[in-house]
PDB file of N, CA and C in Angstrom:
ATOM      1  N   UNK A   1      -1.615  34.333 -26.002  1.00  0.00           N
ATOM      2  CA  UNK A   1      -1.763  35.637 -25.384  1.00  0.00           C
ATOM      3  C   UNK A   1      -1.789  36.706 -26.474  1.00  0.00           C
ATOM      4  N   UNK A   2      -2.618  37.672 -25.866  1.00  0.00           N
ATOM      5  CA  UNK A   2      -2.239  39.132 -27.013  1.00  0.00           C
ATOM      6  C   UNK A   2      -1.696  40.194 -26.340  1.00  0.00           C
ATOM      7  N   UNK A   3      -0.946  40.966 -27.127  1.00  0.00           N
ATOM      8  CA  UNK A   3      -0.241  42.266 -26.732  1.00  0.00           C
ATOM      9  C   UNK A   3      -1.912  43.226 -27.236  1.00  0.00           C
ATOM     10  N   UNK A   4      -2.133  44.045 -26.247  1.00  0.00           N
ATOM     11  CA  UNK A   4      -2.872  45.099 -26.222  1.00  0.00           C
ATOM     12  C   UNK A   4      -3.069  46.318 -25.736  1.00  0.00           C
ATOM     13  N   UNK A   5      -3.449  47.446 -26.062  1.00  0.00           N
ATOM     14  CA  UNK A   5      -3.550  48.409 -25.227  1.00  0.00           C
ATOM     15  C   UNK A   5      -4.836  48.910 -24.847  1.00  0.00           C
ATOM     16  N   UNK A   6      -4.860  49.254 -23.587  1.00  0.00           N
ATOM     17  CA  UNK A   6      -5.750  49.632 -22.526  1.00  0.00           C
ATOM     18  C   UNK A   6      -6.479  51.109 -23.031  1.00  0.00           C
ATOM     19  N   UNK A   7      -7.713  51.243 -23.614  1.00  0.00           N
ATOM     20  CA  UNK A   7      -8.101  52.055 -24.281  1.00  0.00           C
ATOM     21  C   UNK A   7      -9.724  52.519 -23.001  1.00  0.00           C
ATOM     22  N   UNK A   8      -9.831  52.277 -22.466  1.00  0.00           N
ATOM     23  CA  UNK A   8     -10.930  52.742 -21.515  1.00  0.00           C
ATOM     24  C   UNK A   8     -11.082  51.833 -20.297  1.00  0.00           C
ATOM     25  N   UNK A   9     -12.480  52.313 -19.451  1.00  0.00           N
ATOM     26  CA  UNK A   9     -12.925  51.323 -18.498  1.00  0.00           C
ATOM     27  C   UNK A   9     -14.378  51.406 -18.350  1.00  0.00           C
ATOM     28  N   UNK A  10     -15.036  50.082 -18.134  1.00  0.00           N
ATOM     29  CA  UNK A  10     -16.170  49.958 -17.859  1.00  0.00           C
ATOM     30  C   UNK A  10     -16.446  49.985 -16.525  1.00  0.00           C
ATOM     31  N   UNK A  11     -17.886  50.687 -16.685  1.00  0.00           N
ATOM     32  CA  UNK A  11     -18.355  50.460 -15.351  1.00  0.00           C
ATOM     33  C   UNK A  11     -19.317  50.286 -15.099  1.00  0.00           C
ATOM     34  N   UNK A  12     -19.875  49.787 -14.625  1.00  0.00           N
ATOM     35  CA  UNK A  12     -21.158  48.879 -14.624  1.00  0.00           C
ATOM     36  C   UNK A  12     -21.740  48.481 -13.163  1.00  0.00           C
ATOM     37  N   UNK A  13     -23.019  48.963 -12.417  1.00  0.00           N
ATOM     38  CA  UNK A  13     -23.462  48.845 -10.985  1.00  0.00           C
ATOM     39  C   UNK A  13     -24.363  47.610 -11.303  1.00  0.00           C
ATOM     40  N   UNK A  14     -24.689  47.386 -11.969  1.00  0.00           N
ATOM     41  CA  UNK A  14     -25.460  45.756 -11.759  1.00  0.00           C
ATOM     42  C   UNK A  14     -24.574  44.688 -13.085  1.00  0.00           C
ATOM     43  N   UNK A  15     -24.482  43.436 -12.384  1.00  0.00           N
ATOM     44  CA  UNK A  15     -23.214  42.766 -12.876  1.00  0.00           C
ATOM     45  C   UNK A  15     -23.055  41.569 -12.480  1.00  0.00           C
ATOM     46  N   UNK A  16     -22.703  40.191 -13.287  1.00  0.00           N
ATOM     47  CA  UNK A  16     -22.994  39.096 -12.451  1.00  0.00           C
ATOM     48  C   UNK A  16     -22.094  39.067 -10.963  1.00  0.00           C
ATOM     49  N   UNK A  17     -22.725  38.604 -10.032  1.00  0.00           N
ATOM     50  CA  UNK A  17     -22.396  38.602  -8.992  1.00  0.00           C
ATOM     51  C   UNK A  17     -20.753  37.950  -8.767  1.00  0.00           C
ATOM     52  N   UNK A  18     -20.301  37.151  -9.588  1.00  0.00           N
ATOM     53  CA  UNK A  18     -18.759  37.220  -9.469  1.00  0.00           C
ATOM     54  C   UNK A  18     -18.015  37.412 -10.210  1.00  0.00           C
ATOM     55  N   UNK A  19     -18.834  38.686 -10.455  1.00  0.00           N
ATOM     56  CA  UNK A  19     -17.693  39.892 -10.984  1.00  0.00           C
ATOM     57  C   UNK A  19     -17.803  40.799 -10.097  1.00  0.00           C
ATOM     58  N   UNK A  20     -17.974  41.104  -9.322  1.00  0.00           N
ATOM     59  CA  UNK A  20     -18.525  42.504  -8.248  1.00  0.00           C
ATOM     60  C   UNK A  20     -16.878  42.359  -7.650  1.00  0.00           C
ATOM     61  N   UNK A  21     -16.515  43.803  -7.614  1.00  0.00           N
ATOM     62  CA  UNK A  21     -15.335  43.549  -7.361  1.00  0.00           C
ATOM     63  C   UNK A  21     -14.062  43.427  -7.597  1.00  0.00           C
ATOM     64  N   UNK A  22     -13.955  43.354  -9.410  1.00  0.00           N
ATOM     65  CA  UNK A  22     -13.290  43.180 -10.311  1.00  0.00           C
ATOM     66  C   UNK A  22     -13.290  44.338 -11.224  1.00  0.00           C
ATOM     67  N   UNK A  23     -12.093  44.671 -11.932  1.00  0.00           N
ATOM     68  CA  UNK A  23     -12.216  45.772 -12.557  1.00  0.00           C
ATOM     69  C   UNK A  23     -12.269  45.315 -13.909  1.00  0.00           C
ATOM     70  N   UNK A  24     -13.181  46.474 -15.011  1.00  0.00           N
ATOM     71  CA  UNK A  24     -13.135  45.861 -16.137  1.00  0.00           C
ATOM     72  C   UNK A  24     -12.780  46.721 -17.187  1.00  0.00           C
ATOM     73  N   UNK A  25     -11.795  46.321 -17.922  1.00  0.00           N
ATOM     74  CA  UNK A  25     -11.058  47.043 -19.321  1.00  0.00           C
ATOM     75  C   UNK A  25     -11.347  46.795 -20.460  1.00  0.00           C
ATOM     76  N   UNK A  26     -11.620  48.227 -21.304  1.00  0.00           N
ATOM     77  CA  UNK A  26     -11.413  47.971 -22.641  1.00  0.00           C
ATOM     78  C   UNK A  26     -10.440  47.589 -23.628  1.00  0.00           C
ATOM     79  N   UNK A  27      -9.781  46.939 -23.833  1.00  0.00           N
ATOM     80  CA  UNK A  27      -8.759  46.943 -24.564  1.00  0.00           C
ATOM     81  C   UNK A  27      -8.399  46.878 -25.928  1.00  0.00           C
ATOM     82  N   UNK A  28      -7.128  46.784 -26.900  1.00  0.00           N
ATOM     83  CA  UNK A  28      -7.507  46.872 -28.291  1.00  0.00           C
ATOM     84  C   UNK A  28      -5.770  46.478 -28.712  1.00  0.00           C
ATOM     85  N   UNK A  29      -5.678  45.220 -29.979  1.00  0.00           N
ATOM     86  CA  UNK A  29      -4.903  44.222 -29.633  1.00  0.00           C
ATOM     87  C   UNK A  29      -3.860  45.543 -30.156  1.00  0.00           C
ATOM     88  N   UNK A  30      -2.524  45.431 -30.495  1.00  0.00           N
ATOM     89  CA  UNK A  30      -1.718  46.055 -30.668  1.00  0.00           C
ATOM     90  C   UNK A  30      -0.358  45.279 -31.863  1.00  0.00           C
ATOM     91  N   UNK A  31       0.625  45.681 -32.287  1.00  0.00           N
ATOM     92  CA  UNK A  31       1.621  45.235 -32.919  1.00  0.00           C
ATOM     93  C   UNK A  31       2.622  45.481 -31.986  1.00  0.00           C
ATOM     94  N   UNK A  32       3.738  44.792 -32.322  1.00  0.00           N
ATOM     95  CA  UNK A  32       5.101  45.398 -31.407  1.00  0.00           C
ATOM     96  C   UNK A  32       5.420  46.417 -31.566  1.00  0.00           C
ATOM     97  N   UNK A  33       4.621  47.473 -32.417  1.00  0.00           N
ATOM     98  CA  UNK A  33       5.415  48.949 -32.148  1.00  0.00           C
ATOM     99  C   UNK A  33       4.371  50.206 -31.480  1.00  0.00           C
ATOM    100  N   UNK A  34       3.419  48.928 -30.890  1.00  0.00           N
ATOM    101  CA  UNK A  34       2.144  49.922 -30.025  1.00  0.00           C
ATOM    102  C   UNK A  34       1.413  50.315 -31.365  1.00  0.00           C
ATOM    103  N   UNK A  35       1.187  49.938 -32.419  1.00  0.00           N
ATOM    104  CA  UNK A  35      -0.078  50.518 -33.654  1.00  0.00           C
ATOM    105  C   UNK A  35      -1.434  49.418 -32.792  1.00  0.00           C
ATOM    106  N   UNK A  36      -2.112  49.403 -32.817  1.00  0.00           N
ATOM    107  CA  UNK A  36      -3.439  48.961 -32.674  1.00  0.00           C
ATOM    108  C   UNK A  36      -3.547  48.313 -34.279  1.00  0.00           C
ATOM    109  N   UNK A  37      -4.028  46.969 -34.194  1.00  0.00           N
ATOM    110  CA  UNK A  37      -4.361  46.250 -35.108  1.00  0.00           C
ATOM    111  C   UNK A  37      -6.162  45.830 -35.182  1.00  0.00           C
ATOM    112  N   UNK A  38      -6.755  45.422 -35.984  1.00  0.00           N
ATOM    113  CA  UNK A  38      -7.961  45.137 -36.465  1.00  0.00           C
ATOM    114  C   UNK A  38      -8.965  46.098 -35.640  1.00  0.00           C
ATOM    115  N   UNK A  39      -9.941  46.115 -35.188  1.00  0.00           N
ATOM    116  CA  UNK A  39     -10.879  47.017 -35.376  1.00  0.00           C
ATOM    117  C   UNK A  39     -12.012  46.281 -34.036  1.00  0.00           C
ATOM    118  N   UNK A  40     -11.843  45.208 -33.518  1.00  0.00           N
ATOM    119  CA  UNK A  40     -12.421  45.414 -32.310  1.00  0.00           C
ATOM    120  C   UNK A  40     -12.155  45.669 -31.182  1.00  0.00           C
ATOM    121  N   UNK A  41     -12.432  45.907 -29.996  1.00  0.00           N
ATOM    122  CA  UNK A  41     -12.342  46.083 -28.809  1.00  0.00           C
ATOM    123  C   UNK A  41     -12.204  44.387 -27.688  1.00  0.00           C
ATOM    124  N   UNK A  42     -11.523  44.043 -26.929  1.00  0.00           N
ATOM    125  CA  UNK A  42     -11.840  43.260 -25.993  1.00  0.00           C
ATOM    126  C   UNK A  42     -12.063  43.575 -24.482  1.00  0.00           C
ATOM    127  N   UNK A  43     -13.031  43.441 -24.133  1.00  0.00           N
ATOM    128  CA  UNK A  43     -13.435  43.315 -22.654  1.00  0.00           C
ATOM    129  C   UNK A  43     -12.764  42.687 -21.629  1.00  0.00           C
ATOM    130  N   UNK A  44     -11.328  43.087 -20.900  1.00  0.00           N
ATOM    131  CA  UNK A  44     -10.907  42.097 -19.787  1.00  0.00           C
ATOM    132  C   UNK A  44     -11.050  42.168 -18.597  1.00  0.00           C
ATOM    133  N   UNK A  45     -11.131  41.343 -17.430  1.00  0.00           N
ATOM    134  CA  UNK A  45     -10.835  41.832 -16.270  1.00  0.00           C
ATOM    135  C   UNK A  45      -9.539  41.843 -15.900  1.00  0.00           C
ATOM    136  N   UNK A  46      -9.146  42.927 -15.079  1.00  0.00           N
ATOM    137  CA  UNK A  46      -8.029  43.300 -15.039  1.00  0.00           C
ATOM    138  C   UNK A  46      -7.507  42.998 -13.385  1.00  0.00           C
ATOM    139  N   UNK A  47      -6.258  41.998 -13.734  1.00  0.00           N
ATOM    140  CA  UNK A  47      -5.667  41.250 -12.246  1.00  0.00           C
ATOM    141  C   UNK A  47      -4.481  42.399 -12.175  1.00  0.00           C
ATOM    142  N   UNK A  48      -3.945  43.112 -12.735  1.00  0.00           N
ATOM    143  CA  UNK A  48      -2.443  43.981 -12.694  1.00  0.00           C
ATOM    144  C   UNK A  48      -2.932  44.930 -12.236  1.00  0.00           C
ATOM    145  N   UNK A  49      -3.739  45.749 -12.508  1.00  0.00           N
ATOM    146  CA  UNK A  49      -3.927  47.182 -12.073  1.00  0.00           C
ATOM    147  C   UNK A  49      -3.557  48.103 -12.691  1.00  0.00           C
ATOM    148  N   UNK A  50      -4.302  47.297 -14.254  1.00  0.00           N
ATOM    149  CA  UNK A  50      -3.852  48.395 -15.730  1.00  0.00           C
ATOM    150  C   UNK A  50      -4.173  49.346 -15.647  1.00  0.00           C
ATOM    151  N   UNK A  51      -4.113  50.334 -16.503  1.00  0.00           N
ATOM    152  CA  UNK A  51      -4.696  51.476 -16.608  1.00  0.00           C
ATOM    153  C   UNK A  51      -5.017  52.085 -17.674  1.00  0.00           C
ATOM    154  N   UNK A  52      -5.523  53.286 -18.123  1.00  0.00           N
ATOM    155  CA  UNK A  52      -5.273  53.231 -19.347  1.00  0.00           C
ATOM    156  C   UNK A  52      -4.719  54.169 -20.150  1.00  0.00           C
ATOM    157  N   UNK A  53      -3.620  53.765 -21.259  1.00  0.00           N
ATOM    158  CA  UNK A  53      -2.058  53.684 -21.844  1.00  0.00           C
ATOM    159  C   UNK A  53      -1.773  52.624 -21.712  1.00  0.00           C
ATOM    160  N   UNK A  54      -1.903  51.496 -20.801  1.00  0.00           N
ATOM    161  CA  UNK A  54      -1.018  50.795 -20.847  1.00  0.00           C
ATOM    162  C   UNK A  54      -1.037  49.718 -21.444  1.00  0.00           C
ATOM    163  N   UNK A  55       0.356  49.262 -22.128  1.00  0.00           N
ATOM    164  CA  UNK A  55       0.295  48.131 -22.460  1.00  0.00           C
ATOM    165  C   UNK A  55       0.695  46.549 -21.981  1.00  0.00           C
ATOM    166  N   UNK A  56      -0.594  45.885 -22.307  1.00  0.00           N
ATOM    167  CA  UNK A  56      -0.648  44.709 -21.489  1.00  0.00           C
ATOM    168  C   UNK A  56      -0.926  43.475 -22.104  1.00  0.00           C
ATOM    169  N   UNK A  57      -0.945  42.087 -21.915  1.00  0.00           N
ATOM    170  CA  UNK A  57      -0.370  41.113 -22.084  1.00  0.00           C
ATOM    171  C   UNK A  57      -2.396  40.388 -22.049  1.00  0.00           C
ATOM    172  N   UNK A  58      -3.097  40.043 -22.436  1.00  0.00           N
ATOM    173  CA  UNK A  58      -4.236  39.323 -22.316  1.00  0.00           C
ATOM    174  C   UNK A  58      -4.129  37.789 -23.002  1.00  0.00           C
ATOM    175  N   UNK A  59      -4.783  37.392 -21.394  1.00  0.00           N
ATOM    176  CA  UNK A  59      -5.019  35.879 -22.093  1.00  0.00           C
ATOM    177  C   UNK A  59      -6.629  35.823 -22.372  1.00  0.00           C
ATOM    178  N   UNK A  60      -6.812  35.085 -23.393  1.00  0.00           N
ATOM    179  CA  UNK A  60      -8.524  34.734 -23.871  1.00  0.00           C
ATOM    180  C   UNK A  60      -8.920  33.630 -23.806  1.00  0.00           C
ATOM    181  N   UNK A  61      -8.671  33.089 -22.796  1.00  0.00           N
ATOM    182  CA  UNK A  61      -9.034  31.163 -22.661  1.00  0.00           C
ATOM    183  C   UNK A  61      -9.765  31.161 -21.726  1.00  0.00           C
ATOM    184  N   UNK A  62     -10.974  30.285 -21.833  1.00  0.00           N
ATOM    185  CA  UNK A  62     -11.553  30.245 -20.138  1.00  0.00           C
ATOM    186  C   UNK A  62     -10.847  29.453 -19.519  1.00  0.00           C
ATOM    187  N   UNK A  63     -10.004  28.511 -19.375  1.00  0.00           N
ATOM    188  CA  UNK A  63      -9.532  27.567 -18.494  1.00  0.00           C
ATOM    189  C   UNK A  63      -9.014  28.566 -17.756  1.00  0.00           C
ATOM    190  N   UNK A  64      -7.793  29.152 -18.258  1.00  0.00           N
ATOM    191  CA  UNK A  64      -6.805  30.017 -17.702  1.00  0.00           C
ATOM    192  C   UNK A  64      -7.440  30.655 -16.984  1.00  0.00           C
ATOM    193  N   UNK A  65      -8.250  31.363 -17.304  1.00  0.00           N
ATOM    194  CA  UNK A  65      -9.404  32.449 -16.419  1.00  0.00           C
ATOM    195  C   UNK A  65      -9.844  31.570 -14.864  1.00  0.00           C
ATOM    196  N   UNK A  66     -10.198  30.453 -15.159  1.00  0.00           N
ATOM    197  CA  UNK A  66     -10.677  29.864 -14.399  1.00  0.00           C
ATOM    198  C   UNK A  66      -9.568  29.332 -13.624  1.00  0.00           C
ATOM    199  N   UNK A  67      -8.645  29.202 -13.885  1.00  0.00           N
ATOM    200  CA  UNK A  67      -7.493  29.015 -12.928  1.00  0.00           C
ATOM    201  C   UNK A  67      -7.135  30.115 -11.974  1.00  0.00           C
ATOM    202  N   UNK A  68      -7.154  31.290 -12.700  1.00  0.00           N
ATOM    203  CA  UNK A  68      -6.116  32.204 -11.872  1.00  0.00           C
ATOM    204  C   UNK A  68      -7.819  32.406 -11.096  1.00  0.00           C
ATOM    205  N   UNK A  69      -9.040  32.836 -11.549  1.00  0.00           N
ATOM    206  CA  UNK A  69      -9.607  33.292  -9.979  1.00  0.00           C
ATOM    207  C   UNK A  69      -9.716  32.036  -9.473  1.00  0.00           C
ATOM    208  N   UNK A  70      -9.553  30.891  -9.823  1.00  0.00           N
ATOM    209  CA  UNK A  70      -9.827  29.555  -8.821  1.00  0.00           C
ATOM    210  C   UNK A  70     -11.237  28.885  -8.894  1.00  0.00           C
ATOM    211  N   UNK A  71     -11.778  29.486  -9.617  1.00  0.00           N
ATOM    212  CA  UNK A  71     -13.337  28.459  -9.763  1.00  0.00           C
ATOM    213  C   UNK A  71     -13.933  28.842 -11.071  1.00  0.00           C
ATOM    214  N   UNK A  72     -15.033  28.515 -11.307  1.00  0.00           N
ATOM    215  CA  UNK A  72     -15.747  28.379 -12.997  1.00  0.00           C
ATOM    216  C   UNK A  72     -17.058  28.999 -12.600  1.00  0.00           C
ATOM    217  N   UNK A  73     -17.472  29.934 -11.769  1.00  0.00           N
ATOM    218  CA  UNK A  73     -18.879  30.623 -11.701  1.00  0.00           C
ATOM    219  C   UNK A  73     -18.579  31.282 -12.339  1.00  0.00           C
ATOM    220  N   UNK A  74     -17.568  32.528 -12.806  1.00  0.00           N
ATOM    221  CA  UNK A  74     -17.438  34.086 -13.691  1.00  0.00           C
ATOM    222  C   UNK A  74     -17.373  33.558 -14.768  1.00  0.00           C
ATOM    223  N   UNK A  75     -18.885  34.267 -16.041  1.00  0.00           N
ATOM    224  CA  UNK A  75     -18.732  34.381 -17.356  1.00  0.00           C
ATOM    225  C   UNK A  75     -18.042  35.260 -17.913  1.00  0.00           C
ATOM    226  N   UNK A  76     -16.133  34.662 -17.362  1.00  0.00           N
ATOM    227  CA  UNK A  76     -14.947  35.601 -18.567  1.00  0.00           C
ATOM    228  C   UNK A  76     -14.218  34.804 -19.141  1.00  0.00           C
ATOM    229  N   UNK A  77     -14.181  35.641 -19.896  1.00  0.00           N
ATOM    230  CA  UNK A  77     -13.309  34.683 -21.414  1.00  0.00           C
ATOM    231  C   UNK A  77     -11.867  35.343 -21.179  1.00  0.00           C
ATOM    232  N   UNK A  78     -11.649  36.827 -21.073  1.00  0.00           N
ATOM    233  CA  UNK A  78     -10.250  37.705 -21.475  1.00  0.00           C
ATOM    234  C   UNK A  78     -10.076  37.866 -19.623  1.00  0.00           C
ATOM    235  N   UNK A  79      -8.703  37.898 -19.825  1.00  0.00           N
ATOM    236  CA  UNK A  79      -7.871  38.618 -18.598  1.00  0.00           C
ATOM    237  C   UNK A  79      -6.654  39.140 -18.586  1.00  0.00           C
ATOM    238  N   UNK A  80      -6.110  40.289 -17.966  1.00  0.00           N
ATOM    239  CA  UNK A  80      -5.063  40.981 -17.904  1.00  0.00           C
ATOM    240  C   UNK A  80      -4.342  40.258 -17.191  1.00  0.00           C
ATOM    241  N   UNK A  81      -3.651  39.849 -17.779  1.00  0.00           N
ATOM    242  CA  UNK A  81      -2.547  38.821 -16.744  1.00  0.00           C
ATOM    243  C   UNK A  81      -1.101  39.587 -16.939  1.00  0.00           C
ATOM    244  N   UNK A  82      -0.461  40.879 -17.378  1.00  0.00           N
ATOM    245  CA  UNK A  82       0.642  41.210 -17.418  1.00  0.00           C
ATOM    246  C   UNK A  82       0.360  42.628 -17.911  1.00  0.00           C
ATOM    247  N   UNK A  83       1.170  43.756 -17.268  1.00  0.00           N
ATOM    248  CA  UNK A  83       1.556  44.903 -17.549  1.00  0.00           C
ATOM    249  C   UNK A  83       2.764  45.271 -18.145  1.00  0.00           C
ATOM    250  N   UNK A  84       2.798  45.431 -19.602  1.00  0.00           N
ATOM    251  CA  UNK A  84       4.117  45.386 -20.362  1.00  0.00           C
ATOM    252  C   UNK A  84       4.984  46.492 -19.968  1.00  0.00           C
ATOM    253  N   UNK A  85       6.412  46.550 -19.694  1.00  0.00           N
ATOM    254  CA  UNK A  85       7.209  47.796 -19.541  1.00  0.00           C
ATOM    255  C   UNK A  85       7.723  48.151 -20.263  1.00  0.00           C
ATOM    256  N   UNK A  86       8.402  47.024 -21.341  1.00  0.00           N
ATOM    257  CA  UNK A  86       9.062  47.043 -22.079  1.00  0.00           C
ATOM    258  C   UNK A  86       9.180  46.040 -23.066  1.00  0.00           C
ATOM    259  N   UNK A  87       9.488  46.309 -24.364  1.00  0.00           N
ATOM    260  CA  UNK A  87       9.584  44.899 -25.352  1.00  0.00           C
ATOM    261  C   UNK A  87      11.064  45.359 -26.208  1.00  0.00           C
ATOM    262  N   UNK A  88      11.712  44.239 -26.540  1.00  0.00           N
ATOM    263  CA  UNK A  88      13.067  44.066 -26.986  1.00  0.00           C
ATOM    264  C   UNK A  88      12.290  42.901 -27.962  1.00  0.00           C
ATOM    265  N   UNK A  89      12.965  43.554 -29.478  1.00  0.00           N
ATOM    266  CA  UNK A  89      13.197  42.350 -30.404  1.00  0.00           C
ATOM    267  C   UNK A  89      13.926  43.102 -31.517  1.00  0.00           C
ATOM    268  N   UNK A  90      14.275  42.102 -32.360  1.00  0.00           N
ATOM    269  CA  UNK A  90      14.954  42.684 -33.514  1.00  0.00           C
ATOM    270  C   UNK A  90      14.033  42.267 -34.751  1.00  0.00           C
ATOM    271  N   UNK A  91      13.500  43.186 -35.537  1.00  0.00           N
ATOM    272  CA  UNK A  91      12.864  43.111 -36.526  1.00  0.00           C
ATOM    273  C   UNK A  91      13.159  43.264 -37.835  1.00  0.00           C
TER     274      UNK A  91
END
């Protein structure tokens, strides 16, 4: 998984057909103290109802993807699977 933050949203009226329906985020990976690390962007669909500020939890596997919506038609790789509230560690 990556820690990331929610930096925009796409929107898009023509779209493979199982995605219609789904919301889609920009995101951008992060460190534990919320800095944004390396320099690209990831595309997720978003199951929490991120927003954007927030920081959230992405998985990048297709299996996983393909588990949580339940079938293998959607070409996604990333998904928001957690809305962070809070992080505790000692560094």
């Amino acid at each position: 998984m990556t820690l990331a933050k929610v930096k925009g949203n796409v929107v898009s009226t023509h779209k493979n057909a199982e995605l219609k329906g789904y919301k889609l985020l920009i995101t951008q990976a992060v460190d534990l103290e919320g800095n944004f690390t390396g320099n690209s962007e990831i595309i997720a669909i978003d199951f929490q109802d991120a927003g954007i500020g927030d920081t959230v939890l992405i998985t990048q596997e297709g299996d996983a993807v393909q588990q949580i919506l339940g079938h293998k038609r959607a070409p996604v790789h990333s998904i928001i699977v957690a809305v962070v509230d809070q992080i505790d560690y000692k560094g």
